[in-house]
N, C-alpha and C. Protein backbone atom coordinates (compact mmCIF):
# COMPACT_ATOMS: atom_id res chain seq x y z
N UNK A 1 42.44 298.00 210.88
CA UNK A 1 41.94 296.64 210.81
C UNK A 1 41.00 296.42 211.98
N UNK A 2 39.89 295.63 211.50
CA UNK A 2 38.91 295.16 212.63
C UNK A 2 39.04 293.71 213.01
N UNK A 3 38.48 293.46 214.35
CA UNK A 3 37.92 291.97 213.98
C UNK A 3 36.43 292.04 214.44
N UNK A 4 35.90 290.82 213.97
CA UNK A 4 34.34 290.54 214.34
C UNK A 4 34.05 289.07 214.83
N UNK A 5 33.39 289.47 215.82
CA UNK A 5 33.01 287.66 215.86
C UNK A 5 31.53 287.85 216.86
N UNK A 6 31.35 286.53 217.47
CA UNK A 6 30.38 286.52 218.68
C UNK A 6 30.81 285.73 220.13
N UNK A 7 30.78 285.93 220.98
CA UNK A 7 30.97 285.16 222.17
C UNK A 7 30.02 285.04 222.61
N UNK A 8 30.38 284.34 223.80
CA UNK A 8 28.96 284.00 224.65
C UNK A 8 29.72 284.29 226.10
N UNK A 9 28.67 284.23 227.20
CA UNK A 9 29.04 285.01 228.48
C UNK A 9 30.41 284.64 228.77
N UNK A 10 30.88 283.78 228.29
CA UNK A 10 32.09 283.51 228.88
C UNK A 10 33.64 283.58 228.12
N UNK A 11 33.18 284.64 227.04
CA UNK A 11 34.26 284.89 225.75
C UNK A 11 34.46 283.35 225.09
N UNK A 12 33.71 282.91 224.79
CA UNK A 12 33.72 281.41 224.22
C UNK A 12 33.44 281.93 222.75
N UNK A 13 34.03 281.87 221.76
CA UNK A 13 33.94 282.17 220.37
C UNK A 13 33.82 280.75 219.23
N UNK A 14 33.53 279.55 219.85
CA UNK A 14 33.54 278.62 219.07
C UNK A 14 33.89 277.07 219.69
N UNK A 15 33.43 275.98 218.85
CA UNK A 15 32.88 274.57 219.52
C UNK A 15 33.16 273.80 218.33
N UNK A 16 34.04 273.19 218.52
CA UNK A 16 34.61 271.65 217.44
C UNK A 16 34.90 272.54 216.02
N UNK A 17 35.76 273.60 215.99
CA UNK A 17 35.86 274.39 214.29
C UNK A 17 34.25 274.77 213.75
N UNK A 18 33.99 275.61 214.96
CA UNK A 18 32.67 275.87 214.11
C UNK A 18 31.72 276.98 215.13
N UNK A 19 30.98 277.14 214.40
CA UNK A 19 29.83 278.27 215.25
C UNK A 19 29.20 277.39 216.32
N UNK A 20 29.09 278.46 218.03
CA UNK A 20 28.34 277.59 218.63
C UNK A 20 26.60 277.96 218.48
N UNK A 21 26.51 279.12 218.09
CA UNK A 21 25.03 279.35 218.05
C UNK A 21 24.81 279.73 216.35
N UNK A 22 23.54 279.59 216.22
CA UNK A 22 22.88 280.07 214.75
C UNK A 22 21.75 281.51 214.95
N UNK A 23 22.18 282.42 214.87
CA UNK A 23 21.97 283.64 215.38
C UNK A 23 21.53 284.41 214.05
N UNK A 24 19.98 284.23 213.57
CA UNK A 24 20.39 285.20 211.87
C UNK A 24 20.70 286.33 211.71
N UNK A 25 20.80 287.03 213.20
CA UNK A 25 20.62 288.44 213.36
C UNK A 25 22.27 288.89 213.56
N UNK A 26 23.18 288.06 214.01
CA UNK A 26 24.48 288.25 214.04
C UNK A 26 24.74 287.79 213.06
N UNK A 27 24.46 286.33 211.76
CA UNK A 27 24.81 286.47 210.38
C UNK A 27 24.19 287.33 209.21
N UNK A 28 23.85 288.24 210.01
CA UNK A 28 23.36 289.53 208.96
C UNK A 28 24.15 290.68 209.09
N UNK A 29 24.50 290.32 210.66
CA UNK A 29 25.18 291.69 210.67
C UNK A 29 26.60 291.60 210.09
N UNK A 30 26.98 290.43 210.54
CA UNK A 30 28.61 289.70 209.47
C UNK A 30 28.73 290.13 207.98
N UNK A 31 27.66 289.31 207.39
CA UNK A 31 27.41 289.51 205.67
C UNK A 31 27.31 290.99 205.76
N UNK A 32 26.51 291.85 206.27
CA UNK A 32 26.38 293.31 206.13
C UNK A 32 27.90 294.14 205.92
N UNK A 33 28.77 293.29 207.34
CA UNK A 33 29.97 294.03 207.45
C UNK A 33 30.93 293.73 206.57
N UNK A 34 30.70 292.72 206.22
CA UNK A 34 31.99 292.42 205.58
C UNK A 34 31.81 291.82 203.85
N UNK A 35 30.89 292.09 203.38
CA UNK A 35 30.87 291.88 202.26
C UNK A 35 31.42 293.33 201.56
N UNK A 36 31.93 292.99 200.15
CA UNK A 36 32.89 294.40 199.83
C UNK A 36 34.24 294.26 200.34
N UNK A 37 34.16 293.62 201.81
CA UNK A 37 35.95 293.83 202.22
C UNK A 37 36.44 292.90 202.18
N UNK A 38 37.46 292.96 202.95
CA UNK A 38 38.86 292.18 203.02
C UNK A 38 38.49 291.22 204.10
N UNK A 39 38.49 289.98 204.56
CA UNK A 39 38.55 289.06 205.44
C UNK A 39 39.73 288.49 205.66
N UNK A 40 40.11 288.31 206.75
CA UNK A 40 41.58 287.52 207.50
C UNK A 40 41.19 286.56 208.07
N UNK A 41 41.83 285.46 208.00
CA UNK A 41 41.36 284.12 208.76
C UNK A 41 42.76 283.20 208.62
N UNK A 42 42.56 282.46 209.03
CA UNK A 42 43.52 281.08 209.72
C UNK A 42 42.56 279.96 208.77
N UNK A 43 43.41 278.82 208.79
CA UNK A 43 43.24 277.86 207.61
C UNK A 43 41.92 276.93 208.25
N UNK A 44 42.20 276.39 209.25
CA UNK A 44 40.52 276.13 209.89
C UNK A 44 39.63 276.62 209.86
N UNK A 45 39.74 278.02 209.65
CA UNK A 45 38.24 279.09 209.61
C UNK A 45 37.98 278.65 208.01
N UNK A 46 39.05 278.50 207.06
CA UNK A 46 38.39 278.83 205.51
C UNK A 46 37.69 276.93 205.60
N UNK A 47 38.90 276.21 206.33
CA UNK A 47 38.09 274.87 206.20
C UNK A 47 36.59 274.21 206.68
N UNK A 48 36.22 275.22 207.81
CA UNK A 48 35.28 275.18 208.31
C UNK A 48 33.86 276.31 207.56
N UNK A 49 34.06 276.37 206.43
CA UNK A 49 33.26 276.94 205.21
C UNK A 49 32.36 276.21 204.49
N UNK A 50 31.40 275.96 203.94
CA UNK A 50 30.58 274.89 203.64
C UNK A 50 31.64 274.68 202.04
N UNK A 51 31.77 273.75 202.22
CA UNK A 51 32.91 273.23 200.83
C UNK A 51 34.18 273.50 200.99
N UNK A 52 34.79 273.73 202.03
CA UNK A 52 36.10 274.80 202.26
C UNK A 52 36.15 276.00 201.55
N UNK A 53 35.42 276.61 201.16
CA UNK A 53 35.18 277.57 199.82
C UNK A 53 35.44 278.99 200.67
N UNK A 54 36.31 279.78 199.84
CA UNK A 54 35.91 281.32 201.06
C UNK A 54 34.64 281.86 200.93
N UNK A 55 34.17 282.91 201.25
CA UNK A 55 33.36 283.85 201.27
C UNK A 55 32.61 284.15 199.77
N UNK A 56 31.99 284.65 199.68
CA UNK A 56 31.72 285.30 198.19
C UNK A 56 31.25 286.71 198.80
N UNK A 57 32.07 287.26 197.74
CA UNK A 57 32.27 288.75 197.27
C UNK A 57 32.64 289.59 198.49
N UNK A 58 33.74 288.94 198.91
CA UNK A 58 35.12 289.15 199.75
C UNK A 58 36.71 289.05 198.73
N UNK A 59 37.23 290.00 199.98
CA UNK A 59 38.76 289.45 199.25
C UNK A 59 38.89 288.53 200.36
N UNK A 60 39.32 287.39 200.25
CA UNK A 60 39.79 285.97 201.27
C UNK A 60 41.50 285.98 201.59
N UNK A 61 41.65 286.54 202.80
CA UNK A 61 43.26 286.52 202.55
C UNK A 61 43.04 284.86 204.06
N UNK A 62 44.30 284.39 203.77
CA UNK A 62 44.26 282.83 204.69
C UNK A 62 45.55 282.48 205.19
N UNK A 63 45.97 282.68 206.34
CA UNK A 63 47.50 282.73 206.49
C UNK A 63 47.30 281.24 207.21
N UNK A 64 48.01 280.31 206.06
CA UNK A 64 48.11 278.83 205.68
C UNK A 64 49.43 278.20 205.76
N UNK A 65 50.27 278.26 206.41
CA UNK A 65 51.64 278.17 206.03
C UNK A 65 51.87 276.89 205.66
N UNK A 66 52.75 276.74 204.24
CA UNK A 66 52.33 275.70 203.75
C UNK A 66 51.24 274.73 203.05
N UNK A 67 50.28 275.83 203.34
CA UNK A 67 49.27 275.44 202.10
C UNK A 67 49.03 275.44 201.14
N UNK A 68 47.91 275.08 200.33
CA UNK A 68 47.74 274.91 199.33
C UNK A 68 47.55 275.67 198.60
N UNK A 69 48.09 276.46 197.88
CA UNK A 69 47.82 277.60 196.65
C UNK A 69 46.69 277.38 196.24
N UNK A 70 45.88 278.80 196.17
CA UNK A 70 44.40 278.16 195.73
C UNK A 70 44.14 279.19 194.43
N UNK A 71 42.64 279.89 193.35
CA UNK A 71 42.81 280.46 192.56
C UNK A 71 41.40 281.55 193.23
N UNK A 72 40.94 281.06 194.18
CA UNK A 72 39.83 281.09 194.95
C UNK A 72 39.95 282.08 196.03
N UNK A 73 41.55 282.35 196.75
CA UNK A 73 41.52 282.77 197.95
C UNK A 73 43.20 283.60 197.75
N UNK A 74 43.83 284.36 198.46
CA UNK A 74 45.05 284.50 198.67
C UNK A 74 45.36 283.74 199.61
N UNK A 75 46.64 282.83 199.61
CA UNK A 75 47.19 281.73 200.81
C UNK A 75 48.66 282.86 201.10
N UNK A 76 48.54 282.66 202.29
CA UNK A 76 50.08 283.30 202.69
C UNK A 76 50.83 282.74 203.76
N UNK A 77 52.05 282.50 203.82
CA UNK A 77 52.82 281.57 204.45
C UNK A 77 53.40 281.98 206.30
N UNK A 78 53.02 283.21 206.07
CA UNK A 78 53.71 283.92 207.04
C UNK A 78 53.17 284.83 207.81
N UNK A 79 53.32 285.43 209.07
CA UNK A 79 52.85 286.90 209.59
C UNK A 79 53.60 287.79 208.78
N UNK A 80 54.48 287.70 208.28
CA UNK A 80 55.39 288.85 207.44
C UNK A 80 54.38 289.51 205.77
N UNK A 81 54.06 288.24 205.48
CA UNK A 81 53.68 287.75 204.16
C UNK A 81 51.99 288.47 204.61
N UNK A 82 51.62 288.17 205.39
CA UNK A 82 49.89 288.06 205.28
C UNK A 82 50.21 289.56 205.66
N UNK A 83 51.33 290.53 207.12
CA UNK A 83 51.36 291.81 206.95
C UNK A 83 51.17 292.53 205.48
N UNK A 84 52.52 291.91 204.98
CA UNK A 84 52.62 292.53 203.71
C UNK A 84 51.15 292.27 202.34
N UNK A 85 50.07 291.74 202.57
CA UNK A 85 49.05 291.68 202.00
C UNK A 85 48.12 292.76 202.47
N UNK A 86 47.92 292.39 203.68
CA UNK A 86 46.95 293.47 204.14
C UNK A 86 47.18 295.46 203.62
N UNK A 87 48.55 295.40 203.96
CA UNK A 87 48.76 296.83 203.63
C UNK A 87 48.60 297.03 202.19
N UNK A 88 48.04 296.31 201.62
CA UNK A 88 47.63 296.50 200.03
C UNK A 88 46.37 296.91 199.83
N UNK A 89 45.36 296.89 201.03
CA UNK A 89 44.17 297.65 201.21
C UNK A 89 44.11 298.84 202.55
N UNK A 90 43.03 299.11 202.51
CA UNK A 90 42.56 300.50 203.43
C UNK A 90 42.41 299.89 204.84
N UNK A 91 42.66 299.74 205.61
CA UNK A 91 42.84 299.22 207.14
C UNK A 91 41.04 299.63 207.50
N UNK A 92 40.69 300.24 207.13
CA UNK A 92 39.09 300.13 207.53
C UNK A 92 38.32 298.99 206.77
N UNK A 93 38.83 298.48 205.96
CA UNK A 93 38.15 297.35 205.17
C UNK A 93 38.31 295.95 205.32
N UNK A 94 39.35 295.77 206.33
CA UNK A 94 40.04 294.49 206.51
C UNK A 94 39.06 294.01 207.77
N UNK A 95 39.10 292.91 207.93
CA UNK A 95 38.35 292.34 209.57
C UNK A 95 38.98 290.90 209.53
N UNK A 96 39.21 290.63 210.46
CA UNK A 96 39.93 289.52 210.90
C UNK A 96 38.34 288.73 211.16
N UNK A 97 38.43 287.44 211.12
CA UNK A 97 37.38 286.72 210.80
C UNK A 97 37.64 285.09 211.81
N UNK A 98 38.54 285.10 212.15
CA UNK A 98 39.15 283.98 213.27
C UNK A 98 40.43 283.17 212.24
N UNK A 99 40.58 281.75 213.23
CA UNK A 99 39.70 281.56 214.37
C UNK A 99 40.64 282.22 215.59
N UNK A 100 40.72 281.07 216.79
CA UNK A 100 41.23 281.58 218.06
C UNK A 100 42.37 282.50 218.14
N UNK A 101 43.06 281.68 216.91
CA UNK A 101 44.82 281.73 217.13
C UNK A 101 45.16 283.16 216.25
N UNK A 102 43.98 283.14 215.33
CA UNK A 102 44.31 284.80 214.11
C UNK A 102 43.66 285.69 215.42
N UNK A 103 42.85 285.81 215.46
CA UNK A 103 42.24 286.87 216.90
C UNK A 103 43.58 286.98 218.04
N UNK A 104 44.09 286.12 218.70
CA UNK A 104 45.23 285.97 219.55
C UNK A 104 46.33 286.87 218.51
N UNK A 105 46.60 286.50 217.17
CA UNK A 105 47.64 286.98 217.09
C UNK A 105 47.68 288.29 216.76
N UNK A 106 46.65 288.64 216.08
CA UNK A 106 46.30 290.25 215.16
C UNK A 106 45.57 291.26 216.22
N UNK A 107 44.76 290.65 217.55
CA UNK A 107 44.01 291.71 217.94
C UNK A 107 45.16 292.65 218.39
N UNK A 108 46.01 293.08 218.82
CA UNK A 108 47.09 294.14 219.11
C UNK A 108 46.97 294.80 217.76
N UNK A 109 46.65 294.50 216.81
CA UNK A 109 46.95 295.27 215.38
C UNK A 109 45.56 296.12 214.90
N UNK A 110 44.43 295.35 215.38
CA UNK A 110 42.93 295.57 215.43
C UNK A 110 42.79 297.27 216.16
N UNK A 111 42.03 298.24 215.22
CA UNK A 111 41.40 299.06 216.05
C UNK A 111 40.84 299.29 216.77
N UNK A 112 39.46 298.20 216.22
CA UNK A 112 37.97 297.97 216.35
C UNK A 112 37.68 296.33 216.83
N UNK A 113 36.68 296.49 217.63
CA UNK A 113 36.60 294.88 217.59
C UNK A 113 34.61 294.91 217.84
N UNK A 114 34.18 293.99 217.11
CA UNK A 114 32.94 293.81 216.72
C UNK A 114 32.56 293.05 217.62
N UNK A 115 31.97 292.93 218.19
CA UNK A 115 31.34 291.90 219.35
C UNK A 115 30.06 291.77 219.15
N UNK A 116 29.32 290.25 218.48
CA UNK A 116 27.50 290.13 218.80
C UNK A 116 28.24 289.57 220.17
N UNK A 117 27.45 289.92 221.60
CA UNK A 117 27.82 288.99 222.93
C UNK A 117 26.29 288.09 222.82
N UNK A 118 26.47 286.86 223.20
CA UNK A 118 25.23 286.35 223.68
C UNK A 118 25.38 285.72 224.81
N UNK A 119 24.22 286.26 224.67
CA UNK A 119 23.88 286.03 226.92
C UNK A 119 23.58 284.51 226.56
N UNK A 120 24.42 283.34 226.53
CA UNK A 120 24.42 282.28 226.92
C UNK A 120 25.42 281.58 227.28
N UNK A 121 25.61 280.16 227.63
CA UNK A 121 26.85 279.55 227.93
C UNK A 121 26.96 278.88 226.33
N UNK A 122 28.06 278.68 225.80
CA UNK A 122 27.70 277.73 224.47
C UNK A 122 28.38 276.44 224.56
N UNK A 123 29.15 276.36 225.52
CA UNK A 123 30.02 274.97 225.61
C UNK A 123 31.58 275.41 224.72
N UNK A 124 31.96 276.39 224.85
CA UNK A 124 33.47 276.72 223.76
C UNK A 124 34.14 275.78 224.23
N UNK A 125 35.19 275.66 222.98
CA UNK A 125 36.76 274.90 223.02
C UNK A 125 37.27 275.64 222.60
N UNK A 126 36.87 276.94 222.10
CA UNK A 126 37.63 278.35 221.71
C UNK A 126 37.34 279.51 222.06
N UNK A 127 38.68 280.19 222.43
CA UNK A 127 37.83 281.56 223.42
C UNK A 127 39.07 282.84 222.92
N UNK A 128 37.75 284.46 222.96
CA UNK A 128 38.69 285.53 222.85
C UNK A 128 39.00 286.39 223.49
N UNK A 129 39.97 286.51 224.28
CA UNK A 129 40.30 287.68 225.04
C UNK A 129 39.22 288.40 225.47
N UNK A 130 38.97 288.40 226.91
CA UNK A 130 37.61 289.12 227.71
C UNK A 130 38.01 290.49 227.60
N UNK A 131 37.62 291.47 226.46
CA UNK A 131 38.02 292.70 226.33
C UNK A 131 37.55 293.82 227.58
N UNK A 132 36.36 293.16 228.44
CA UNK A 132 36.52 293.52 229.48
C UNK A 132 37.05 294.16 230.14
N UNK A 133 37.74 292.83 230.53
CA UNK A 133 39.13 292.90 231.28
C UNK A 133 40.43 293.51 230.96
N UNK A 134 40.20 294.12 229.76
CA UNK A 134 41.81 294.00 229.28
C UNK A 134 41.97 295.82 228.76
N UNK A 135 42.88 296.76 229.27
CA UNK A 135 43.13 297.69 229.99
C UNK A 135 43.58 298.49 228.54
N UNK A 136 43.49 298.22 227.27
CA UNK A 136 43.87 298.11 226.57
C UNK A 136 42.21 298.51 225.29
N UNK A 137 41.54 298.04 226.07
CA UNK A 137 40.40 298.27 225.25
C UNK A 137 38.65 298.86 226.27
N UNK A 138 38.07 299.32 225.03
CA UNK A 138 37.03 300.23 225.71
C UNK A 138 36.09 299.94 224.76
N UNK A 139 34.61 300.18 225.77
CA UNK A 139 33.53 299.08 225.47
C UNK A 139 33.29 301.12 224.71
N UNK A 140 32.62 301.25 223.64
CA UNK A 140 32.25 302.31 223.32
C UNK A 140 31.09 302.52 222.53
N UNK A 141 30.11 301.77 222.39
CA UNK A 141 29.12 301.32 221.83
C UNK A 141 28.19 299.83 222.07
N UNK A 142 27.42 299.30 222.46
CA UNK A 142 26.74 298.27 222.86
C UNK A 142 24.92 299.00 222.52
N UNK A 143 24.36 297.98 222.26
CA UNK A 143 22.88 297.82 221.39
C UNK A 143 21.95 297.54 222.67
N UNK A 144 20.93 297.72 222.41
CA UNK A 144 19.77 297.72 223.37
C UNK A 144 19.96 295.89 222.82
N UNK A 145 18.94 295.28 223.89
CA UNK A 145 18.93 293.59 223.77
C UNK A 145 18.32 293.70 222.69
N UNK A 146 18.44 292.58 222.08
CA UNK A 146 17.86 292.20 220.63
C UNK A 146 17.72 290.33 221.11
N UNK A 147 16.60 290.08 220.92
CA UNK A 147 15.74 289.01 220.91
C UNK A 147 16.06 288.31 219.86
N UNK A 148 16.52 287.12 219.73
CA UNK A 148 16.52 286.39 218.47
C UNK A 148 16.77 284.88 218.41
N UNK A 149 16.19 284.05 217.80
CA UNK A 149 16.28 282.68 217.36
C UNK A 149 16.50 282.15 219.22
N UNK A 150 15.94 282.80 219.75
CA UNK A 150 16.06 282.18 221.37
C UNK A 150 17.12 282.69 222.53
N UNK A 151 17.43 283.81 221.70
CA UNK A 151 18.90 284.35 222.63
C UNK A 151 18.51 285.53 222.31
N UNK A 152 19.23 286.73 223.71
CA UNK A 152 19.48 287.88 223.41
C UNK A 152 20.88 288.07 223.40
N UNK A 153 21.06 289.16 222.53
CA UNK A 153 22.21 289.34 221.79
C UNK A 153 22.69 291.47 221.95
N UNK A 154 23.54 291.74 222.19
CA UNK A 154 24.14 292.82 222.16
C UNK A 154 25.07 292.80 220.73
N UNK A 155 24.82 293.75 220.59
CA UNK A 155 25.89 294.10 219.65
C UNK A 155 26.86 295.23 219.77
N UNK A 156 27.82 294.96 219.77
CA UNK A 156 28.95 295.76 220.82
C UNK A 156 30.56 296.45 220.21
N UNK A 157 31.26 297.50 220.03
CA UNK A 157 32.49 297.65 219.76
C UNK A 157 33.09 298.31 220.86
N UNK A 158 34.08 297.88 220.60
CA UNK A 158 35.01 298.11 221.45
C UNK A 158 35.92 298.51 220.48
N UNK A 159 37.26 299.75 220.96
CA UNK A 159 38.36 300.57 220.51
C UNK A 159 39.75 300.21 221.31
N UNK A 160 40.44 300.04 220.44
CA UNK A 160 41.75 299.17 220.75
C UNK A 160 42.38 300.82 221.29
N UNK A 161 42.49 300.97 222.47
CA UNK A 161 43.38 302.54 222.71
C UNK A 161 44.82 302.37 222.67
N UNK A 162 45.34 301.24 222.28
CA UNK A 162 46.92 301.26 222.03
C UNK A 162 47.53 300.03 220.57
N UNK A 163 46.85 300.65 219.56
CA UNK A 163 46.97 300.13 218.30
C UNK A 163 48.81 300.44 218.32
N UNK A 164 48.46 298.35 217.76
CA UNK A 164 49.92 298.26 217.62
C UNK A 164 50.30 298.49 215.60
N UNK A 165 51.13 299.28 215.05
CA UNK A 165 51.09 299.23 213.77
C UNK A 165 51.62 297.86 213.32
N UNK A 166 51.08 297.78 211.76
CA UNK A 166 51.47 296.89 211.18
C UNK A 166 53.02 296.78 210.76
């Protein structure tokens, strides 16, 4: 399992349930990655969708507890429940998709972690683990700067060296 997202210099991943920058070059690389697969998210991420609608031409898994059964998405009630979904696909196809609290809870489970970084401040109220810092993971790939919509942007993975199993 992966996750993907973008931060900004200060691991800030997001501002009022929502993107802080409009980056086309990091929503290309998203749609690129993850169309075909599996997406994981938390019930604010699917609500924060234009219509609440998931993805198209994704599988949408949404660990909702207590939500609303949909015909649109898989809802699952539980970490037990959303485990037991995921292992129904290929662990290279899955990516965790946010928000704060799915990243907090799954990155130990994550191989891979996708990083666009942008060299800016964005103002977060949501932030992900400075992989940096964290002894546990290794920067093993990063992109020459890439110029875009007013920001430069890296594009970056990092390798979880102590994958926790599902």
């Amino acid at each position: 399992m992966k996750a993907i997202l973008h931060a900004d210099r200060e691991w800030g991943i997001g501002k009022s349930n929502g993107l802080m920058f409009s980056i086309p070059a990091d929503m290309k690389f998203f749609r690129e990655t993850t169309t075909g697969n599996v997406v994981v998210m938390g019930s604010n991420t699917l609500k924060s969708f234009p219509g609440g609608k998931p993805l198209k031409n994704r599988v949408n898994i949404v660990l909702w507890p207590n939500g609303e059964k949909r015909d649109d998405c898989t809802v699952v009630d539980s970490l037990d429940e959303l485990f037991a979904e995921i292992k129904k696909y290929d662990c290279d196809k899955v990516f965790v998709i946010g928000g704060a609290m799915m990243y907090r809870t799954l990155l130990p489970y994550c191989d891979e972690v996708l990083v666009t970084k942008v060299d800016a401040v964005g103002g977060a109220d949501a932030y992900f683990e400075n992989l940096d810092e964290n002894k546990n993971f290794s920067l093993v790939s990063r992109s020459e700067d890439v110029e875009t919509n007013g920001y430069t942007v890296n594009f970056c993975t990092y390798k979880n060296l102590d994958v926790r199993p599902l």
